[in-house]
Protein backbone atom coordinates (compact mmCIF):
# COMPACT_ATOMS: atom_id res chain seq x y z
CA UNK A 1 0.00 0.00 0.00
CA UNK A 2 1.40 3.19 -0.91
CA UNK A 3 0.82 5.73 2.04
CA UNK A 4 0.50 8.99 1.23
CA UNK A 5 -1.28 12.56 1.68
CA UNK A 6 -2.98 15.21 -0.13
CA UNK A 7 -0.71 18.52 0.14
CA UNK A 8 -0.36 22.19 -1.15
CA UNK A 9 1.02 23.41 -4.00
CA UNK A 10 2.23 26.79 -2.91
CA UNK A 11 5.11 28.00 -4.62
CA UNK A 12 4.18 25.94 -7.85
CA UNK A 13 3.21 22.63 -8.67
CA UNK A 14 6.18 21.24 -8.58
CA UNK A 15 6.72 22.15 -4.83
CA UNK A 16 4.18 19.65 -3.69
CA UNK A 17 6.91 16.42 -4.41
CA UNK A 18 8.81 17.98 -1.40
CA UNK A 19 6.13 18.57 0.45
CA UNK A 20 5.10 14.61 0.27
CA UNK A 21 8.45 13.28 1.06
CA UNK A 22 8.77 15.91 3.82
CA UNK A 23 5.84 13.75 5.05
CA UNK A 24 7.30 10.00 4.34
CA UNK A 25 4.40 9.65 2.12
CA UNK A 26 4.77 7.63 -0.53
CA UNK A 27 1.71 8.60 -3.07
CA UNK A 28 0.55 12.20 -3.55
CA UNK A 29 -2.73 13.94 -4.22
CA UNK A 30 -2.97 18.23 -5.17
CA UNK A 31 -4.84 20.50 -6.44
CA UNK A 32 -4.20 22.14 -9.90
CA UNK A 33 -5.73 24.87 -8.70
CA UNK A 34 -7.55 26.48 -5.72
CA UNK A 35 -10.49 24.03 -4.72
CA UNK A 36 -12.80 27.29 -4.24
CA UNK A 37 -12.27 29.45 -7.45
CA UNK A 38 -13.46 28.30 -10.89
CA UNK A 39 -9.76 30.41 -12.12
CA UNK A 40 -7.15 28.07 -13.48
CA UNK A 41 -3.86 28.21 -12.36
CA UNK A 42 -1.30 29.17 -14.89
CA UNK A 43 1.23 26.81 -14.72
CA UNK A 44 4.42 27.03 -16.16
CA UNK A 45 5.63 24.23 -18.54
CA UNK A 46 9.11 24.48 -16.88
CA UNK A 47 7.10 23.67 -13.19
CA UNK A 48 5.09 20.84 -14.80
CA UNK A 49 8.41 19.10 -15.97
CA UNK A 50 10.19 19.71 -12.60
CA UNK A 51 7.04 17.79 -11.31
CA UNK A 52 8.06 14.65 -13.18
CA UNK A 53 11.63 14.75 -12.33
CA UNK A 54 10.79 15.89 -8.30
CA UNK A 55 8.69 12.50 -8.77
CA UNK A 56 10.76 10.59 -10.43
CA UNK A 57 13.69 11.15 -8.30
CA UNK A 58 11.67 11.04 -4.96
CA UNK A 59 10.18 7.02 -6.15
CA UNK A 60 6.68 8.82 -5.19
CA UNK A 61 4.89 5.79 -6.52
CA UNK A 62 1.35 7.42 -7.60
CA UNK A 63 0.23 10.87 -8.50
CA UNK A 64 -3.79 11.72 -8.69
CA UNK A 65 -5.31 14.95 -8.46
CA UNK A 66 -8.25 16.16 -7.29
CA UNK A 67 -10.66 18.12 -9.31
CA UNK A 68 -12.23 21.11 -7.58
CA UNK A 69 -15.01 21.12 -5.01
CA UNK A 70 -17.13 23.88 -6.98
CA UNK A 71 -17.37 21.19 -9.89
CA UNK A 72 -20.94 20.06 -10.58
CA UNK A 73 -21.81 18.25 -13.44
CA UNK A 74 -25.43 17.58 -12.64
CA UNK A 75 -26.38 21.35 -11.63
CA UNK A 76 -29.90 22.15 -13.15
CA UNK A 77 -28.07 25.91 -13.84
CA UNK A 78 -26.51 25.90 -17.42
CA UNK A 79 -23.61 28.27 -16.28
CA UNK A 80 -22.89 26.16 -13.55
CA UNK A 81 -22.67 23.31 -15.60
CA UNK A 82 -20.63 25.31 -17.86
CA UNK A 83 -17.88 26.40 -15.55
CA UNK A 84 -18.03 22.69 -14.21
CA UNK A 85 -17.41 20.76 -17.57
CA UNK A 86 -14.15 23.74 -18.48
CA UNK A 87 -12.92 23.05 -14.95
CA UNK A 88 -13.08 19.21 -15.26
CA UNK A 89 -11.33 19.69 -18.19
CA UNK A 90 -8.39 22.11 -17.45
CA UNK A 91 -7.77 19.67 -14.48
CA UNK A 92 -7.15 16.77 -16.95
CA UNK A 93 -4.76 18.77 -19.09
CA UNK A 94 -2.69 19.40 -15.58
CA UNK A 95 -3.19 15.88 -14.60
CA UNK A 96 -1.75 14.52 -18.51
CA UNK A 97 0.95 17.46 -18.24
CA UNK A 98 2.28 15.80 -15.29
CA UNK A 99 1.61 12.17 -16.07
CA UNK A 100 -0.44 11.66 -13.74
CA UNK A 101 -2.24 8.33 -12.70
CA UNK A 102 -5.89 9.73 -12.24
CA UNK A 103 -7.99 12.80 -11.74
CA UNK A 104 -10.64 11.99 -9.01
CA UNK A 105 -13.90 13.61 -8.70
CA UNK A 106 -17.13 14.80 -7.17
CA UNK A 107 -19.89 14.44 -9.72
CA UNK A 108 -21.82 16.82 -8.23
CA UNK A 109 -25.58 16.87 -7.04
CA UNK A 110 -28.76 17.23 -9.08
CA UNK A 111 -30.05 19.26 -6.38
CA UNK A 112 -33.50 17.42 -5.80
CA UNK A 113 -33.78 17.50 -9.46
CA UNK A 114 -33.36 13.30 -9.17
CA UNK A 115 -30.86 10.76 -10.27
CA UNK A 116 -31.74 10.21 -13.52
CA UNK A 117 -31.93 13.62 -14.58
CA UNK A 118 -28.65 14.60 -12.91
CA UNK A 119 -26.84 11.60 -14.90
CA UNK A 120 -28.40 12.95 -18.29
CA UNK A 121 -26.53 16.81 -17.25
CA UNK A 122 -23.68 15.04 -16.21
CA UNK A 123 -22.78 12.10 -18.85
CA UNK A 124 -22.04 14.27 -21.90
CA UNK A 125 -19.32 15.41 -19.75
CA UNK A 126 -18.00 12.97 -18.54
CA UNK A 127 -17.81 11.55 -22.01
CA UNK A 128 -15.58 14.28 -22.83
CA UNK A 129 -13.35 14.55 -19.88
CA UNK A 130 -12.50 10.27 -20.61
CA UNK A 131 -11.80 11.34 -23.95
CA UNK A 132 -9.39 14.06 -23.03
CA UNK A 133 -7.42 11.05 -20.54
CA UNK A 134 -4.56 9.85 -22.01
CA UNK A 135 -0.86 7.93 -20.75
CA UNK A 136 -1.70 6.85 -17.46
CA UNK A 137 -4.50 9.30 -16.34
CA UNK A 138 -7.74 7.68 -15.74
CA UNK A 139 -11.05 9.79 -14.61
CA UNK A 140 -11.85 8.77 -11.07
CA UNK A 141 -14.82 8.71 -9.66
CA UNK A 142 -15.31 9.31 -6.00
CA UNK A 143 -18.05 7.58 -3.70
CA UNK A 144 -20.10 10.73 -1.48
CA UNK A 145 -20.88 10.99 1.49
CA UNK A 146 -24.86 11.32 0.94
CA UNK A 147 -26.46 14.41 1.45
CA UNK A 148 -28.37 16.17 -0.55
CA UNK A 149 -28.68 15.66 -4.16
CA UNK A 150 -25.11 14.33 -4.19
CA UNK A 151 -24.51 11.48 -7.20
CA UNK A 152 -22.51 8.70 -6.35
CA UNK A 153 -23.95 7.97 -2.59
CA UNK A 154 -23.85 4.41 -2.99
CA UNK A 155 -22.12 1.17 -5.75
CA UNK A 156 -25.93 1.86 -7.42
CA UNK A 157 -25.05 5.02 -8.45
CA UNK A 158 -21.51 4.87 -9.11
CA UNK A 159 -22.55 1.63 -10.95
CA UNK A 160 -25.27 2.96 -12.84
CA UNK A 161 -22.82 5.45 -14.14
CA UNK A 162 -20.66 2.87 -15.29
CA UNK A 163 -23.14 1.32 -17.43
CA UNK A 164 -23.94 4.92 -18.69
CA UNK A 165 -20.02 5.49 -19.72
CA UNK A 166 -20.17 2.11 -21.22
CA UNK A 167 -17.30 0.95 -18.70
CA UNK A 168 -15.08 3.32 -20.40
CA UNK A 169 -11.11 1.92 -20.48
CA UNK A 170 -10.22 5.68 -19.23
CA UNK A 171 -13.24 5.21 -16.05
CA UNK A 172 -12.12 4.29 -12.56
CA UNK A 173 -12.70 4.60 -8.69
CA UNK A 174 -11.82 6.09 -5.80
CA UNK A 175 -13.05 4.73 -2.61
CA UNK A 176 -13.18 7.01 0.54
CA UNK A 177 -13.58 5.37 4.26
CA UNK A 178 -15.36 8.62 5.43
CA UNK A 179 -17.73 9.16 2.76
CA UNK A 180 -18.46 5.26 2.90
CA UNK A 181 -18.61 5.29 6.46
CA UNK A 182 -21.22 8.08 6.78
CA UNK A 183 -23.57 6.60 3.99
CA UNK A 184 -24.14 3.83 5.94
CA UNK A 185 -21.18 0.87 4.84
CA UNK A 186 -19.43 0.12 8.25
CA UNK A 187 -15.95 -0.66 6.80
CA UNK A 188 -15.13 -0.88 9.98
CA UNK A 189 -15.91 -4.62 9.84
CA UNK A 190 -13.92 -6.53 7.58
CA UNK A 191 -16.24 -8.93 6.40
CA UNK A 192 -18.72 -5.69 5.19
CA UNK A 193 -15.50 -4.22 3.70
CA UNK A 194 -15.06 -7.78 1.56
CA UNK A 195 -18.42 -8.20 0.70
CA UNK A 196 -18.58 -4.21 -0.58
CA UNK A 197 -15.42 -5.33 -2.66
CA UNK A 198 -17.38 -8.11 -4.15
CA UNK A 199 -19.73 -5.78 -5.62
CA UNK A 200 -17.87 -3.62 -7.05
CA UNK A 201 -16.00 -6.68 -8.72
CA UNK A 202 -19.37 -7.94 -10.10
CA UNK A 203 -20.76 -4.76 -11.29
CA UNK A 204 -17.68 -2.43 -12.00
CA UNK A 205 -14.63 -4.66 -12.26
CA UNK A 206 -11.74 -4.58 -9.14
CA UNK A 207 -9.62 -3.23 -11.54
CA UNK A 208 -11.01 0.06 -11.56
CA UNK A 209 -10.45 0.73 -7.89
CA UNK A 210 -7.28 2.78 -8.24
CA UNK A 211 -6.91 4.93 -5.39
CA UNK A 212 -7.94 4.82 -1.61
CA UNK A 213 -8.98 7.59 -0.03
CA UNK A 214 -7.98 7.30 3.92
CA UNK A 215 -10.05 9.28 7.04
CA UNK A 216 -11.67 8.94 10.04
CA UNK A 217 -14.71 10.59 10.60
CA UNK A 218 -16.08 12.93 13.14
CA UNK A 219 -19.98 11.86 12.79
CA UNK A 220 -21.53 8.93 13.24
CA UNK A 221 -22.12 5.42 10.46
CA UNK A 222 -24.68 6.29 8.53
CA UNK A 223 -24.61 10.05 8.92
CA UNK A 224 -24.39 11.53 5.82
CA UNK A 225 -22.08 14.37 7.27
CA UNK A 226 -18.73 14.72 5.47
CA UNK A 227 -16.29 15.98 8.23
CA UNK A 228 -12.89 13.89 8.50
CA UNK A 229 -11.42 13.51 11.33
CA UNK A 230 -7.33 12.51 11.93
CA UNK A 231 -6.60 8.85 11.99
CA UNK A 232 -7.03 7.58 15.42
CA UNK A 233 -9.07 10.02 16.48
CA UNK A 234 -12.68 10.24 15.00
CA UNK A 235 -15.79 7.48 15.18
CA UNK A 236 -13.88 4.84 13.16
CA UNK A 237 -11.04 4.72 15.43
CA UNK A 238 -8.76 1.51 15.24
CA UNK A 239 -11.33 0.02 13.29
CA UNK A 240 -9.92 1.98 10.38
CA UNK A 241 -8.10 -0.86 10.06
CA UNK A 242 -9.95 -3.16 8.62
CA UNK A 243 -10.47 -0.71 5.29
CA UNK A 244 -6.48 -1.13 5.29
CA UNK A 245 -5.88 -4.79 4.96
CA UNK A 246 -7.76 -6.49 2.29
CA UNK A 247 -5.22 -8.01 0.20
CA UNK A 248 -7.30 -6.56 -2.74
CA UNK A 249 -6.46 -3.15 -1.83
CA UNK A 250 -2.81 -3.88 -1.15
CA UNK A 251 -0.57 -1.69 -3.52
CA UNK A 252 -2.76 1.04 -4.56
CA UNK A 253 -2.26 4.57 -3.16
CA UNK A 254 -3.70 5.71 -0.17
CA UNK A 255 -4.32 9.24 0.40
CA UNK A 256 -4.46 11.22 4.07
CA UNK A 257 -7.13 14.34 3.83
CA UNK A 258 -7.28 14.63 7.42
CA UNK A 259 -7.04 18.15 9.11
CA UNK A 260 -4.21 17.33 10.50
CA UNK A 261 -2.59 19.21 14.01
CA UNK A 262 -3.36 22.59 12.75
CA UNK A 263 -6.08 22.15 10.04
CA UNK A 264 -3.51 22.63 6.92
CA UNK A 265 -3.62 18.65 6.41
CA UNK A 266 -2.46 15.47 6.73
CA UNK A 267 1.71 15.66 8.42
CA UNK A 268 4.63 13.61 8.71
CA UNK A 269 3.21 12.01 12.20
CA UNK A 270 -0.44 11.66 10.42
CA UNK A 271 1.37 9.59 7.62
CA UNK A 272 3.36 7.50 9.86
CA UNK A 273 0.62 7.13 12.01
CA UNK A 274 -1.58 5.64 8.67
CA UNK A 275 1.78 3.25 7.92
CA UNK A 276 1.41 1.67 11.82
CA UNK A 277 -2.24 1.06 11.50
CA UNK A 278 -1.73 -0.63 8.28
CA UNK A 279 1.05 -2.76 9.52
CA UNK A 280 -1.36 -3.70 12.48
CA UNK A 281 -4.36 -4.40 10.38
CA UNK A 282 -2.25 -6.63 7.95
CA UNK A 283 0.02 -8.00 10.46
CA UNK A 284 3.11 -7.08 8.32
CA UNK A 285 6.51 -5.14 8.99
CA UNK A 286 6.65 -2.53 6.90
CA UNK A 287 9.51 -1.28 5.35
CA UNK A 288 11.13 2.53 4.97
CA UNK A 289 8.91 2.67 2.08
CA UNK A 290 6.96 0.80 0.10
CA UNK A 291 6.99 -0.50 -3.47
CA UNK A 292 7.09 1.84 -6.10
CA UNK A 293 6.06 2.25 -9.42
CA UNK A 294 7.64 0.15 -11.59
CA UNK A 295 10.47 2.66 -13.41
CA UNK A 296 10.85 4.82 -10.37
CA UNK A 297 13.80 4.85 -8.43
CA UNK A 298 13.84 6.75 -5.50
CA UNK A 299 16.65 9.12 -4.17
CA UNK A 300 15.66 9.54 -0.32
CA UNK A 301 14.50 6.56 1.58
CA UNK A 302 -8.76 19.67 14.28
CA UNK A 303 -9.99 22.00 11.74
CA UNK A 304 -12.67 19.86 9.02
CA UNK A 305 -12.83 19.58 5.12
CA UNK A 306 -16.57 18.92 4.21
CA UNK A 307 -15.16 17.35 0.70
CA UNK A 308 -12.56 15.39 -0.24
């Protein structure tokens, strides 16, 4: 499993390499651009090549990024919509620019307009944003935590869109523990964690789980309130665990967005924290760091977010 953490990108994009081996992580997850503003960040082509060598010399094993929180493909408001499908977009062209490994997102919510019309706003695109993947970056698409209008709430929906994409070769998924936690799937207990895995074998494919996204949560199972909390310290507690050591999930990249001490994110004791409970949930010794992408060689061995 390869640990990692969401961090900034201050200073450029390329800045957010040190940042994750500051941390001991050893995956990464940014922003291309501020998660509250529909403005793209210009970024440099010089800073988007230092990316791939900052990565290639740190081993960081996996690279995603996270498309913004304003993004809402299913809005019933046509300029919404509008600014959504650009900013899906523009966050691929980063995501290629940088080779990276997926783009994960929020479909949005069809704000009581129901499921089935929010898929017909929000497939066209989608259709376009696969299209626009290419090298290794796949569109990711990220269980909710199931308020509101939100798409995606449960393997229905996410699978529903699946059959909607026709299982496009670009689609994947990214699972989060709080967001699946909240909506009611107590991945707490292992055998619930398998048996969720066997569904999304049958009805997606296994192979499209690509990233893991890691939290605790401050409200209760079945919820539907998206607040992380740090690991070892919210509702799931130790039982965190058990979303940690399926051998099925072993190897893909697991991403902190905790609030960390100070509420800037996930740190170096969060992520090391995350590597302990892992080793205790699988029963293994883990080593400095884990395995890396094949090709990489490395060089060097609380405040709340309501999305993620």
């Amino acid at each position: 499993m390869l640990v990692g953490a969401h961090v900034s990108t201050a200073g450029g994009i390329h800045t957010a390499i040190d940042r994750a081996v500051e941390r001991g992580a050893e995956s990464v997850q940014i922003f291309t651009q501020s998660p509250r503003a529909w403005r793209p960040t210009n970024h440099p082509p010089e800073n988007l090549e230092r990316f791939k060598e900052a990565r290639d010399g740190a081993g960081i094993g996996a690279a995603v990024c996270h498309a913004v929180y304003l993004i809402n493909l299913a809005a019933v408001d046509k300029e919404v919509r509008k600014k959504s499908h650009a900013a899906l977009l523009q966050t691929v062209d980063v995501a290629r620019a940088i080779d990276a490994d997926g783009v994960v997102l929020h479909v949005g919510s069809h704000m009581g307009a129901g499921f089935e019309a929010g898929l017909e706003q929000a497939v066209p695109a989608l259709e376009e944003a696969l299209a626009a993947c290419d090298g290794p970056t796949r569109l990711l698409l990220e269980n909710s935590a199931g308020a509101g209008g939100t798409i995606g709430r449960s393997l229905d929906e996410l699978a529903a869109l699946f059959d909607r994409l026709a299982h496009h070769p670009r689609l994947g998924l990214c699972l989060d523990s709080c967001h699946l936690w909240v909506s009611g799937v107590d991945v707490t207990d292992a055998a619930i964690f398998a048996a969720t895995l066997e569904e999304i074998d049958e009805r997606m494919g296994l192979d499209r789980l690509h990233c893991l996204h890691v939290n605790d949560a401050e409200a209760e199972l079945g919820s539907n309130r998206d607040r992380h909390a740090n690991v070892l310290h919210g509702t799931m507690g130790e039982g965190l665990g058990a979303f940690l050591a399926d051998p099925r999930v072993q190897g893909l990249p697991a991403i902190l967005e905790t609030p960390g001490p100070d509420g800037h994110g996930p740190d170096a004791a969060e992520v090391q924290r995350l590597k302990e409970l892992h080793a205790r949930a699988t029963g293994a010794t883990r080593p400095g760091r884990s395995a890396r992408r094949p090709g990489r060689t490395a060089s060097r061995g609380g405040a709340r977010r309501t999305r993620g």
